[in-house]
N, C-alpha and C. Protein backbone atom coordinates (compact mmCIF):
# COMPACT_ATOMS: atom_id res chain seq x y z
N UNK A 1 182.36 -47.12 11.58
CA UNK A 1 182.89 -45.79 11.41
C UNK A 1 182.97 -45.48 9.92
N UNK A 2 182.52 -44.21 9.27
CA UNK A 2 182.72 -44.05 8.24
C UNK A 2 183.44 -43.19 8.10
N UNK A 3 184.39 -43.61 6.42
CA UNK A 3 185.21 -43.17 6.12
C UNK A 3 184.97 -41.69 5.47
N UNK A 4 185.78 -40.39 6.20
CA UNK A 4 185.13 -39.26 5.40
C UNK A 4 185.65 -38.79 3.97
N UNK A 5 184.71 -38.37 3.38
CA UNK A 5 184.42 -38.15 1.91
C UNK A 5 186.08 -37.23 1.59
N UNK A 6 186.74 -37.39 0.64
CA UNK A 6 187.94 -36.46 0.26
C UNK A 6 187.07 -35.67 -1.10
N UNK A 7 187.06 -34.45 -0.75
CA UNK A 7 186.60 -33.73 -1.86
C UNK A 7 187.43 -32.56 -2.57
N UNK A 8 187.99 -32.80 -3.99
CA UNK A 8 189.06 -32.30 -4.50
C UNK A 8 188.85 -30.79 -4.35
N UNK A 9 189.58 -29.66 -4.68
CA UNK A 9 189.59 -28.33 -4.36
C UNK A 9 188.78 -27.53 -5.67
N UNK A 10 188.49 -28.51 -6.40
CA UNK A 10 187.83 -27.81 -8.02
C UNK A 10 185.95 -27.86 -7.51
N UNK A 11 185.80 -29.43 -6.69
CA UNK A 11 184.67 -29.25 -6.32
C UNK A 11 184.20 -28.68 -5.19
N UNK A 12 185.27 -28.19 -4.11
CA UNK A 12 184.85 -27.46 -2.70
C UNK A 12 184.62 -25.43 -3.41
N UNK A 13 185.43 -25.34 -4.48
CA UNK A 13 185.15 -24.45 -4.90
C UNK A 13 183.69 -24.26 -5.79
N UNK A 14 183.25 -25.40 -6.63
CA UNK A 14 182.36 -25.13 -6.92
C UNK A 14 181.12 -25.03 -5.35
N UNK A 15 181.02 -25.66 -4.88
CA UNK A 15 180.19 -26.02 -3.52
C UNK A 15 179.70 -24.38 -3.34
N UNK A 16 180.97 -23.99 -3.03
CA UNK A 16 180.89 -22.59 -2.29
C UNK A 16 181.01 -21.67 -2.87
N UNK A 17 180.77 -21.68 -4.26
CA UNK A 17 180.23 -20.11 -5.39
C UNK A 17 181.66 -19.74 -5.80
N UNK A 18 182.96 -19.96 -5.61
CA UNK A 18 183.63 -19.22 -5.83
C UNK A 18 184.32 -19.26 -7.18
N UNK A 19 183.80 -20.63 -7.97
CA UNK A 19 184.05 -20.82 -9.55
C UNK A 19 182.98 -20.94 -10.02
N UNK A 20 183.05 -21.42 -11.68
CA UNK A 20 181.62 -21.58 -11.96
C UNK A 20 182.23 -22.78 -12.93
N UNK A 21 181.15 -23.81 -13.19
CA UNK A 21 180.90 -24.98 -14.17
C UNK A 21 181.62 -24.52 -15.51
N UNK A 22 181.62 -23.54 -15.75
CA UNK A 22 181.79 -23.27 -17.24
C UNK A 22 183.42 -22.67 -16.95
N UNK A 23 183.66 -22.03 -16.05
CA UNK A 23 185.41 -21.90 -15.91
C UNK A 23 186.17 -22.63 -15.52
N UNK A 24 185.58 -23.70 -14.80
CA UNK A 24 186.18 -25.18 -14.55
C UNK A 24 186.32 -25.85 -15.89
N UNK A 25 185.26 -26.19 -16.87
CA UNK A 25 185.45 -27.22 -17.98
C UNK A 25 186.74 -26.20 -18.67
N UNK A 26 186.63 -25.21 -18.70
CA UNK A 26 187.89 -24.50 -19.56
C UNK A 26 189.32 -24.42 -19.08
N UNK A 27 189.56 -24.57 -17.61
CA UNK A 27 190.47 -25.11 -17.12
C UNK A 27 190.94 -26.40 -17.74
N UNK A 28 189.91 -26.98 -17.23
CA UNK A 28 190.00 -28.77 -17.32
C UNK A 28 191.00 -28.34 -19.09
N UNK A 29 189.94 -28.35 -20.23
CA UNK A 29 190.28 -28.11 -21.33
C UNK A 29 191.47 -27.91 -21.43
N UNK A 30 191.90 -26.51 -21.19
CA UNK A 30 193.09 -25.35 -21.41
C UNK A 30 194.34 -26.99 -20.85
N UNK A 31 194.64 -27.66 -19.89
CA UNK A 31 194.95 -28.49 -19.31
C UNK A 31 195.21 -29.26 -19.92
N UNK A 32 194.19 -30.16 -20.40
CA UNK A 32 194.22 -31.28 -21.53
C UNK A 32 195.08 -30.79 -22.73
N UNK A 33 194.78 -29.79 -23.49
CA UNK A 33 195.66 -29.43 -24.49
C UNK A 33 197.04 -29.23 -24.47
N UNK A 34 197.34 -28.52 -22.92
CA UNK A 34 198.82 -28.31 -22.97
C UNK A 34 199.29 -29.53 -22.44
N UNK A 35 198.90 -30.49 -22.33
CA UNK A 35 199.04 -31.69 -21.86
C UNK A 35 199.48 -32.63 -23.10
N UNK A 36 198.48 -32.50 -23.78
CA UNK A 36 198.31 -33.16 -25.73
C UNK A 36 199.77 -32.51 -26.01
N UNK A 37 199.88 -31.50 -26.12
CA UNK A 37 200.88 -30.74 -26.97
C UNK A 37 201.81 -31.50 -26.38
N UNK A 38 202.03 -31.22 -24.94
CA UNK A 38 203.37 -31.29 -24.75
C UNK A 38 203.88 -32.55 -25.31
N UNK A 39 203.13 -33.74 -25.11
CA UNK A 39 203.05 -34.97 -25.49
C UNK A 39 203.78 -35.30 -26.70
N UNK A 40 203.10 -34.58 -27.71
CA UNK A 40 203.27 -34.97 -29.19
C UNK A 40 204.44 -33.88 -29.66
N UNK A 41 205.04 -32.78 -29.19
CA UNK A 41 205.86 -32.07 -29.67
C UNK A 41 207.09 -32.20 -28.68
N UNK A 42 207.19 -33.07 -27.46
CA UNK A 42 207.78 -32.67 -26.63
C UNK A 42 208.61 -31.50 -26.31
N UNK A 43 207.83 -30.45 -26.22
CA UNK A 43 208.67 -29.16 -25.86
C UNK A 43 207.59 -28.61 -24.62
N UNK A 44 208.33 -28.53 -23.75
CA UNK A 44 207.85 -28.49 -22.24
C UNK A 44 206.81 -26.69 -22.58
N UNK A 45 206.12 -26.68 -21.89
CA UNK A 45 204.71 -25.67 -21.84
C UNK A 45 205.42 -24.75 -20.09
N UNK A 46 205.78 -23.52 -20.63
CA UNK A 46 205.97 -23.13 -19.61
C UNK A 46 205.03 -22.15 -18.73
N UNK A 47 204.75 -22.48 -17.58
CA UNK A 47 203.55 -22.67 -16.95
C UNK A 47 204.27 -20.90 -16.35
N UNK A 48 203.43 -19.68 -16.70
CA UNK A 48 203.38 -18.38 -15.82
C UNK A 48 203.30 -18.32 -14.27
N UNK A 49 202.72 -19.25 -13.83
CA UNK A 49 202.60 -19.40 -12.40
C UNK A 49 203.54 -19.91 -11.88
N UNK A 50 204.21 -21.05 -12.26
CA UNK A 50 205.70 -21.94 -11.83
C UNK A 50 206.66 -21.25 -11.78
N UNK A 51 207.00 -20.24 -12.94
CA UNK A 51 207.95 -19.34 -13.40
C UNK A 51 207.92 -18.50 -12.30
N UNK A 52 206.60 -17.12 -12.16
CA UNK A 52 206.55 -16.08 -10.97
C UNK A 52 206.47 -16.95 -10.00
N UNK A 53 206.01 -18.04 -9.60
CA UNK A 53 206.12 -18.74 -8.14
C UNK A 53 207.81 -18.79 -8.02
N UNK A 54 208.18 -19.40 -8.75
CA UNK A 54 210.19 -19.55 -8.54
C UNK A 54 210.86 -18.25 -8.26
N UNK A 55 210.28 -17.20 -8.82
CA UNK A 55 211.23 -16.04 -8.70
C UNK A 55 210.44 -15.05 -7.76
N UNK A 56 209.74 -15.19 -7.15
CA UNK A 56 209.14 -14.88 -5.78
C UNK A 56 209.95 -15.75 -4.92
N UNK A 57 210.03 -17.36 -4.83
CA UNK A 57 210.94 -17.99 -4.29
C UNK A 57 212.38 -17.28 -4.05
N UNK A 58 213.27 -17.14 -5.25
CA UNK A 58 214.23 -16.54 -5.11
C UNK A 58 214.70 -15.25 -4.93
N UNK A 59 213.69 -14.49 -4.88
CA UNK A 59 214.20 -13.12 -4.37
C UNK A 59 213.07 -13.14 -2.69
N UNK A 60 212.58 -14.04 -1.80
CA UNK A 60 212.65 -14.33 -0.64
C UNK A 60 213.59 -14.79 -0.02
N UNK A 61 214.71 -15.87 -0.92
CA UNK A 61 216.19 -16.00 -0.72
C UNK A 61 216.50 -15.13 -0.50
N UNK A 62 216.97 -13.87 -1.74
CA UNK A 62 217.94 -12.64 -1.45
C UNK A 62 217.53 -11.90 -0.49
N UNK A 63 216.09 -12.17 -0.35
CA UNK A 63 215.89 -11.24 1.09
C UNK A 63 216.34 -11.59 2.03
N UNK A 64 215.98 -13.02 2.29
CA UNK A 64 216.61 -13.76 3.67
C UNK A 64 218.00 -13.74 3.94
N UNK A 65 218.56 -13.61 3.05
CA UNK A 65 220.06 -13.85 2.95
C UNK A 65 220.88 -12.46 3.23
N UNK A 66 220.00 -11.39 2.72
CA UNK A 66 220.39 -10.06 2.96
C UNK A 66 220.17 -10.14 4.67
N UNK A 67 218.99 -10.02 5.01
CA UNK A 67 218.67 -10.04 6.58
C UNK A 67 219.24 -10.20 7.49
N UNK A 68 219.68 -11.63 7.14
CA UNK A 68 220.55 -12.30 7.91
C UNK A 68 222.24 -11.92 7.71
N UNK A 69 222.83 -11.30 6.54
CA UNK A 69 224.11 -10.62 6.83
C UNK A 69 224.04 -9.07 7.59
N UNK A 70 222.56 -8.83 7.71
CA UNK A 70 222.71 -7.16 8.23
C UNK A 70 222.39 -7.64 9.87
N UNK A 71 221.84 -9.00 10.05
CA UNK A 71 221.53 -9.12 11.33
C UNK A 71 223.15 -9.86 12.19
N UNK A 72 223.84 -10.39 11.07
CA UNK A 72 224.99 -10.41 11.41
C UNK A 72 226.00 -9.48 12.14
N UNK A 73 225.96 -8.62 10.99
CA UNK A 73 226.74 -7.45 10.94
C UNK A 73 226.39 -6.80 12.42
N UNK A 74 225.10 -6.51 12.61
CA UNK A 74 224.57 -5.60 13.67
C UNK A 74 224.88 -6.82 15.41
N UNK A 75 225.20 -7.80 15.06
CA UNK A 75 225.51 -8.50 15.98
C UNK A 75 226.71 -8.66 16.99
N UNK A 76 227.43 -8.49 15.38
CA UNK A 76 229.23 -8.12 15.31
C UNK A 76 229.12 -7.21 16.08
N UNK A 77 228.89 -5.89 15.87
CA UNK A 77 229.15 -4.54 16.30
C UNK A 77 228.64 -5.02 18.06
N UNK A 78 227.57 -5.36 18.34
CA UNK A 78 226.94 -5.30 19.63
C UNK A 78 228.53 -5.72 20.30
N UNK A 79 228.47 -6.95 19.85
CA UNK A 79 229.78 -7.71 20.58
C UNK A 79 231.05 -6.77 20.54
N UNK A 80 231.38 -5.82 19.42
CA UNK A 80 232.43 -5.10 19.58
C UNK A 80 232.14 -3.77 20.48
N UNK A 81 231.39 -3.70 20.58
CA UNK A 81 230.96 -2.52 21.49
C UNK A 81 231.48 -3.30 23.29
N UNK A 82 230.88 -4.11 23.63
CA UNK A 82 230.67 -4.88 24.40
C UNK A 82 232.53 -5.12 24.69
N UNK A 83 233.06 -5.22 24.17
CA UNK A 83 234.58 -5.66 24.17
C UNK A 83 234.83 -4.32 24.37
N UNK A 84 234.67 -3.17 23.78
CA UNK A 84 235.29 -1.93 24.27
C UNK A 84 234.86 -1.74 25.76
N UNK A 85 234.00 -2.05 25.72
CA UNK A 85 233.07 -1.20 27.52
C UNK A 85 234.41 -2.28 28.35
N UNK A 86 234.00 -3.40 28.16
CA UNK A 86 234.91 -4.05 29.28
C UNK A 86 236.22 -3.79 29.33
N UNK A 87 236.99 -3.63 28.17
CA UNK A 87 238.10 -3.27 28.22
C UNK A 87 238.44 -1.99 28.95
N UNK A 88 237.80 -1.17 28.36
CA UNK A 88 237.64 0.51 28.98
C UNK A 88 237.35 0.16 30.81
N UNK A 89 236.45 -0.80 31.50
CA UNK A 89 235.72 -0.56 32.51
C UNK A 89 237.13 -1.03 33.52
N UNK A 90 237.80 -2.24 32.77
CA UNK A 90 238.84 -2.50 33.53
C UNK A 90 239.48 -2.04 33.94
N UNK A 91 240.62 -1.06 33.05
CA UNK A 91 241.63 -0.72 32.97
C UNK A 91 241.52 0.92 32.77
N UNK A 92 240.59 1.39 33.25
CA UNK A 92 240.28 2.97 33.40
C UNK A 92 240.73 3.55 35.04
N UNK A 93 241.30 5.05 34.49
CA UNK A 93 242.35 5.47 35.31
C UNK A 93 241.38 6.46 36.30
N UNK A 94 240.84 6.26 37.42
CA UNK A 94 240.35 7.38 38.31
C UNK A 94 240.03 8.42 37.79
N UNK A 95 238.92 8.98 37.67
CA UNK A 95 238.97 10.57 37.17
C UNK A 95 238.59 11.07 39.04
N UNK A 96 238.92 12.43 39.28
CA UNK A 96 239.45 13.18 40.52
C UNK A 96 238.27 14.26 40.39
N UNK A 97 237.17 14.49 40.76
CA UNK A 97 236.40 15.26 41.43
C UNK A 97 236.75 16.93 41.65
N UNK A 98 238.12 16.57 42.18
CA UNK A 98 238.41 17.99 42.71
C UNK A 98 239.51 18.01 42.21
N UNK A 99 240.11 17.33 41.10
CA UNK A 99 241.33 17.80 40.16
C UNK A 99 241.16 18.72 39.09
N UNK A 100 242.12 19.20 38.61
CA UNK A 100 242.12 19.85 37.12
C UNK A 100 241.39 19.40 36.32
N UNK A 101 240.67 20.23 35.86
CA UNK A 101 240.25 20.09 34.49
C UNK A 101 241.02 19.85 33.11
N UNK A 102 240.92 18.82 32.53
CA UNK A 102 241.48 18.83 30.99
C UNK A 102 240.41 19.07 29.79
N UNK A 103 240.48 19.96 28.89
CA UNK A 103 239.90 19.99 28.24
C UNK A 103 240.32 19.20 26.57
N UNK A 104 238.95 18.88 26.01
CA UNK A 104 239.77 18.04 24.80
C UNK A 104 238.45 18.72 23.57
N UNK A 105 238.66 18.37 22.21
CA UNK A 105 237.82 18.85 21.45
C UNK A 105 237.03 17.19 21.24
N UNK A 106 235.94 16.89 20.87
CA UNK A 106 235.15 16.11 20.55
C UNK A 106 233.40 16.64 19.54
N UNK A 107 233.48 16.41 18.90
CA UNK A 107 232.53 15.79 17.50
C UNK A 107 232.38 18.18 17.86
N UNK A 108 233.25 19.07 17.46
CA UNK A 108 233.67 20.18 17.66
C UNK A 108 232.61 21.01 18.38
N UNK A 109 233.02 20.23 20.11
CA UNK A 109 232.79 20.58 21.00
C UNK A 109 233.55 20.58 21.73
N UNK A 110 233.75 21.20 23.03
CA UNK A 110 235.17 21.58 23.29
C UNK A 110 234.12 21.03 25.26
N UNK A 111 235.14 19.52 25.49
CA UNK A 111 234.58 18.45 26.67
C UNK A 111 235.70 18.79 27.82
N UNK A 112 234.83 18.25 28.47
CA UNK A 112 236.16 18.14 30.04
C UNK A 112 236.24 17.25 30.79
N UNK A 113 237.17 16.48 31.67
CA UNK A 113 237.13 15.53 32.22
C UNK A 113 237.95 16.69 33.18
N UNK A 114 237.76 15.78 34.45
CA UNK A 114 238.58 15.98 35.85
C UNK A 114 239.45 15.42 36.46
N UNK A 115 240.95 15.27 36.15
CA UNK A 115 241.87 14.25 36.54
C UNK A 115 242.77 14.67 37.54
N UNK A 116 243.42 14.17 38.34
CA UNK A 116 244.47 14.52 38.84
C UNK A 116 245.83 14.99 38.28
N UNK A 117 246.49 15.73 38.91
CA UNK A 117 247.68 16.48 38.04
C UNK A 117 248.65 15.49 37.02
N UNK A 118 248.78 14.50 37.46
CA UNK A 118 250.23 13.54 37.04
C UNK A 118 249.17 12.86 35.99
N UNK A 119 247.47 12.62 35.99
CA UNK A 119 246.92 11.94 34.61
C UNK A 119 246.99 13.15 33.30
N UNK A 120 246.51 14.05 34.03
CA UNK A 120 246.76 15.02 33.10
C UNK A 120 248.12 15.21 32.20
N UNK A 121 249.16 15.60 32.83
CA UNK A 121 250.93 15.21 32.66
C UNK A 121 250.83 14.08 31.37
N UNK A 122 250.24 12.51 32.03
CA UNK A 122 250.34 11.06 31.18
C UNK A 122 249.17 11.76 30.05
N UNK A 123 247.95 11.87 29.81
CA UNK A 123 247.42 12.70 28.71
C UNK A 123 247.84 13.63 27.64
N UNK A 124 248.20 14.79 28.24
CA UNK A 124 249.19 15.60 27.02
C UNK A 124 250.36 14.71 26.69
N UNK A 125 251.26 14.35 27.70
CA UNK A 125 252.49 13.41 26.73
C UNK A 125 252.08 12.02 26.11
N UNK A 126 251.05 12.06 26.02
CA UNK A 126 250.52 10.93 24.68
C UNK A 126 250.61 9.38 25.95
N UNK A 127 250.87 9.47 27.27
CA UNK A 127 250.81 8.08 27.87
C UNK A 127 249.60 7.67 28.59
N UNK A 128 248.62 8.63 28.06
CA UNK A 128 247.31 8.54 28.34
C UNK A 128 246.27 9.04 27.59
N UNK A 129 245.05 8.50 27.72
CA UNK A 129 243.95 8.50 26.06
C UNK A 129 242.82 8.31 26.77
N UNK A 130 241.87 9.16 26.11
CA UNK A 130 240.45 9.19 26.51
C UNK A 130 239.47 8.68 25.58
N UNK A 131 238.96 7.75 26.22
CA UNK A 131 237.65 6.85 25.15
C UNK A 131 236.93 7.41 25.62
N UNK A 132 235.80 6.93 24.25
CA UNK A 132 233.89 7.67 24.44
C UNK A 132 233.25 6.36 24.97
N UNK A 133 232.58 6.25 26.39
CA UNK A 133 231.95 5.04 26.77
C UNK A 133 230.57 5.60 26.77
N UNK A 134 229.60 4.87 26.00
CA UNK A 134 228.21 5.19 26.21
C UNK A 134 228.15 6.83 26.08
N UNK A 135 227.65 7.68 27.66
CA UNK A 135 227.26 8.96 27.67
C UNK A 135 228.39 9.59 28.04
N UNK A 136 229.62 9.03 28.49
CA UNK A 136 230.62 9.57 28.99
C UNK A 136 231.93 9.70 28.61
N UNK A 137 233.28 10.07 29.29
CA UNK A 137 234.33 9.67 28.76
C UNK A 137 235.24 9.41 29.76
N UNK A 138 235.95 8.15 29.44
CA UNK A 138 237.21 7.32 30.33
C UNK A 138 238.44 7.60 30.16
N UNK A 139 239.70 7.83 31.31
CA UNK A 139 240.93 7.97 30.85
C UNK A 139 241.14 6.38 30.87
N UNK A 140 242.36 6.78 29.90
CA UNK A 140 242.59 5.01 29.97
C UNK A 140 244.24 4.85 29.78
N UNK A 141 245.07 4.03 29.84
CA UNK A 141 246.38 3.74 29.48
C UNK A 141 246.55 4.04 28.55
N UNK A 142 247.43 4.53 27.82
CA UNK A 142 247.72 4.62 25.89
C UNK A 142 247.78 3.49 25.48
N UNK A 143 248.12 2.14 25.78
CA UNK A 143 248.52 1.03 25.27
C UNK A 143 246.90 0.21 24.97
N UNK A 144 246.30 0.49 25.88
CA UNK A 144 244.67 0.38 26.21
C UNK A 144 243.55 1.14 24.79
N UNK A 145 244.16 2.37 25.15
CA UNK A 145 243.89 3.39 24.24
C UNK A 145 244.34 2.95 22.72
N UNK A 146 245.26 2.22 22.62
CA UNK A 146 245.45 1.76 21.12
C UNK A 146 244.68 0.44 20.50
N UNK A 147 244.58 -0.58 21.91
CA UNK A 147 243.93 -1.68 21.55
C UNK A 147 242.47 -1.54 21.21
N UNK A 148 241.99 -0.10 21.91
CA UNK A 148 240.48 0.04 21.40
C UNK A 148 240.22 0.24 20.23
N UNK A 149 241.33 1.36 19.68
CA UNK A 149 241.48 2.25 18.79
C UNK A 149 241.74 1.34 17.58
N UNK A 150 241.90 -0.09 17.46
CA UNK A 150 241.71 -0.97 16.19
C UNK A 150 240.82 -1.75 16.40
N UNK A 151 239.99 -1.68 17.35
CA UNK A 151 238.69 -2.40 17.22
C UNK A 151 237.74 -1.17 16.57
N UNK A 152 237.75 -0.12 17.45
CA UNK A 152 237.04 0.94 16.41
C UNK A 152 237.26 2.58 17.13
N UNK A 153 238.00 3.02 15.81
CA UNK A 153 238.59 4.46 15.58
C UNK A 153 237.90 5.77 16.47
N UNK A 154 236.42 5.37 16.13
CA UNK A 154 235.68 6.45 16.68
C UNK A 154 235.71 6.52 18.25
N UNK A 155 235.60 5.11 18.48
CA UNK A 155 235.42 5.60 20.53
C UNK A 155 236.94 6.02 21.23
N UNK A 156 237.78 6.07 20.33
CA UNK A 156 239.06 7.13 21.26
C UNK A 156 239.11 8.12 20.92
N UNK A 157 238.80 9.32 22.34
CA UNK A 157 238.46 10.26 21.28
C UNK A 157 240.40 11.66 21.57
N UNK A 158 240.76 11.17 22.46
CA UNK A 158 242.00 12.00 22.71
C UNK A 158 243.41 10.85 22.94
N UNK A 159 244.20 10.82 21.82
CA UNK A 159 245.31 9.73 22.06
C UNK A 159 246.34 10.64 21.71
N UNK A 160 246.89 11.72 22.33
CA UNK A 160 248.50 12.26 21.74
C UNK A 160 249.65 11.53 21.84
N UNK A 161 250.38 11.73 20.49
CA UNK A 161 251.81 11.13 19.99
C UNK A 161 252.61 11.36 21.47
N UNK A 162 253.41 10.64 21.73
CA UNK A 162 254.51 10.48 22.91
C UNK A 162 255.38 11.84 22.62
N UNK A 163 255.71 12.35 23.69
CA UNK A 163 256.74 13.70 23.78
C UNK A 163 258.22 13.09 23.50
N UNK A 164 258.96 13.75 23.41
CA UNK A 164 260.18 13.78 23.21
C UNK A 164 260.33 13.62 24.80
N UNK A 165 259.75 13.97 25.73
CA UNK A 165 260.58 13.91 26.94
C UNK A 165 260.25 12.67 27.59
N UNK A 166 259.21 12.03 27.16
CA UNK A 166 259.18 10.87 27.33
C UNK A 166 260.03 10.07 26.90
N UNK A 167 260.83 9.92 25.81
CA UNK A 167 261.77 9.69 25.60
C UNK A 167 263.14 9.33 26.35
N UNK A 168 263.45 10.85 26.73
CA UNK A 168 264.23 11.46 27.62
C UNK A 168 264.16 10.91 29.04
N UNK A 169 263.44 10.62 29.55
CA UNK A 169 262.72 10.19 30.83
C UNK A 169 262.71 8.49 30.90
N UNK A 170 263.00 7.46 29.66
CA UNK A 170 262.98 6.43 29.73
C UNK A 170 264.45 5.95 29.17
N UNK A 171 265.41 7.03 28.82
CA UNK A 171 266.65 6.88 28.46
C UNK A 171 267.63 6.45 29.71
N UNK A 172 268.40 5.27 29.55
CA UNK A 172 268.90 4.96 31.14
C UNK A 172 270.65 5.49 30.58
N UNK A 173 270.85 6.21 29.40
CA UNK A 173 271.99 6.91 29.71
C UNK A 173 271.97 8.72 29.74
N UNK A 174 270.51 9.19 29.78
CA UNK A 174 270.38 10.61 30.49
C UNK A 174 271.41 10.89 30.91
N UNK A 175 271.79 10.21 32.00
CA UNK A 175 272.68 11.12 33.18
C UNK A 175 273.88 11.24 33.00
N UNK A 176 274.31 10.72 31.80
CA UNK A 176 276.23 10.69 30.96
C UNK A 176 275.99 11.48 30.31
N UNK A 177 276.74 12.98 30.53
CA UNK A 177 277.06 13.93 29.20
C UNK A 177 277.42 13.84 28.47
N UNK A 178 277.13 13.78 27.12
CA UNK A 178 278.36 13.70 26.04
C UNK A 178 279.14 15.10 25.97
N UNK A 179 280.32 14.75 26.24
CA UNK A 179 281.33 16.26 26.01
C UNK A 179 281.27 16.74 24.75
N UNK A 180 281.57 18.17 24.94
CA UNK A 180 281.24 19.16 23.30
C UNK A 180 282.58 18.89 22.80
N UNK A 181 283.99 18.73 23.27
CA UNK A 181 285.02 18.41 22.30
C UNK A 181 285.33 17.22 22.00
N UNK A 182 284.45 16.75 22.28
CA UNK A 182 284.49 15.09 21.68
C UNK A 182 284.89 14.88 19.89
N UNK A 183 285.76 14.47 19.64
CA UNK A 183 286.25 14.14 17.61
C UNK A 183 286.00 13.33 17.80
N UNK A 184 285.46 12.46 16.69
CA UNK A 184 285.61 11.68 15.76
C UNK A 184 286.69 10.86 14.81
């Protein structure tokens, strides 16, 4: 079996036209000298190609490195999206077909959902909140409605402040008057 021939890349180029004899010996040359020099002066010969090869190197880093925090980032979000839907899919309150209409303003368009009387009631007094899911919109608990609402601001799109009568309505001494001649 014979061993096949290793033929260096200076002579596969000459072979095949793509250098010539006379730009090779000037290589070779150019080579030898910065070779001599470096030798006898020791001060390193800095090579144009090593240099742009390294900093092609390193700004394929900053690219990669960029990429990969925007492919991050865009990953994050999927997953936070993904945490709203389920949250929302769980804990979403019936919308009613043949109930009232509520109307709400959104991106200043003026939307409607269809709830029954008493969601509507929990909606205006702030104990109910409407998220943006995908193409649509969900009633949801207020408490629900807040946990979305710090994962991200934009998908709640109707959360009103609690009434005063809500208040009133969870007070367990309501039903004791305070008398008007009451001193101090």
């Amino acid at each position: 079996m014979k061993k096949p021939q290793t033929i260096s890349l200076q002579e596969q180029l000459l072979k095949s036209g793509l250098a010539s004899d006379a730009k090779a010996k000037q290589v070779k040359a150019e080579k030898r000298k910065q070779t001599k020099l470096q030798r006898n002066t020791g001060v390193e010969m800095v090579d144009d190609i090593k240099l742009s090869a390294e900093q092609a190197r390193q700004q394929q880093i900053e690219r990669d490195r960029e990429l990969n925090r925007l492919r991050k980032l865009a990953d994050e979000q999927k997953a936070l999206a993904a945490q709203i839907r389920q949250i929302t899919q769980l804990n979403r309150i019936a919308q009613d077909v043949n109930g009232i209409a509520y109307h709400f303003n959104h991106d200043n368009k003026v939307k409607q959902v269809y709830v029954a009387d008493s969601v509507r009631e929990a909606l205006i007094n702030g104990r109910a909140g409407i998220v943006r899911l995908e193409q649509g919109y969900e009633v949801v608990p207020a408490e629900i409605a807040r946990k979305i609402q710090a994962r991200n601001a934009d998908s709640v799109v109707v959360l009103n402040q609690p009434t005063q009568d809500v208040a009133e309505a969870d007070d367990p001494y309501a039903a004791y008057q305070i008398p008007d001649d009451l001193m101090w």
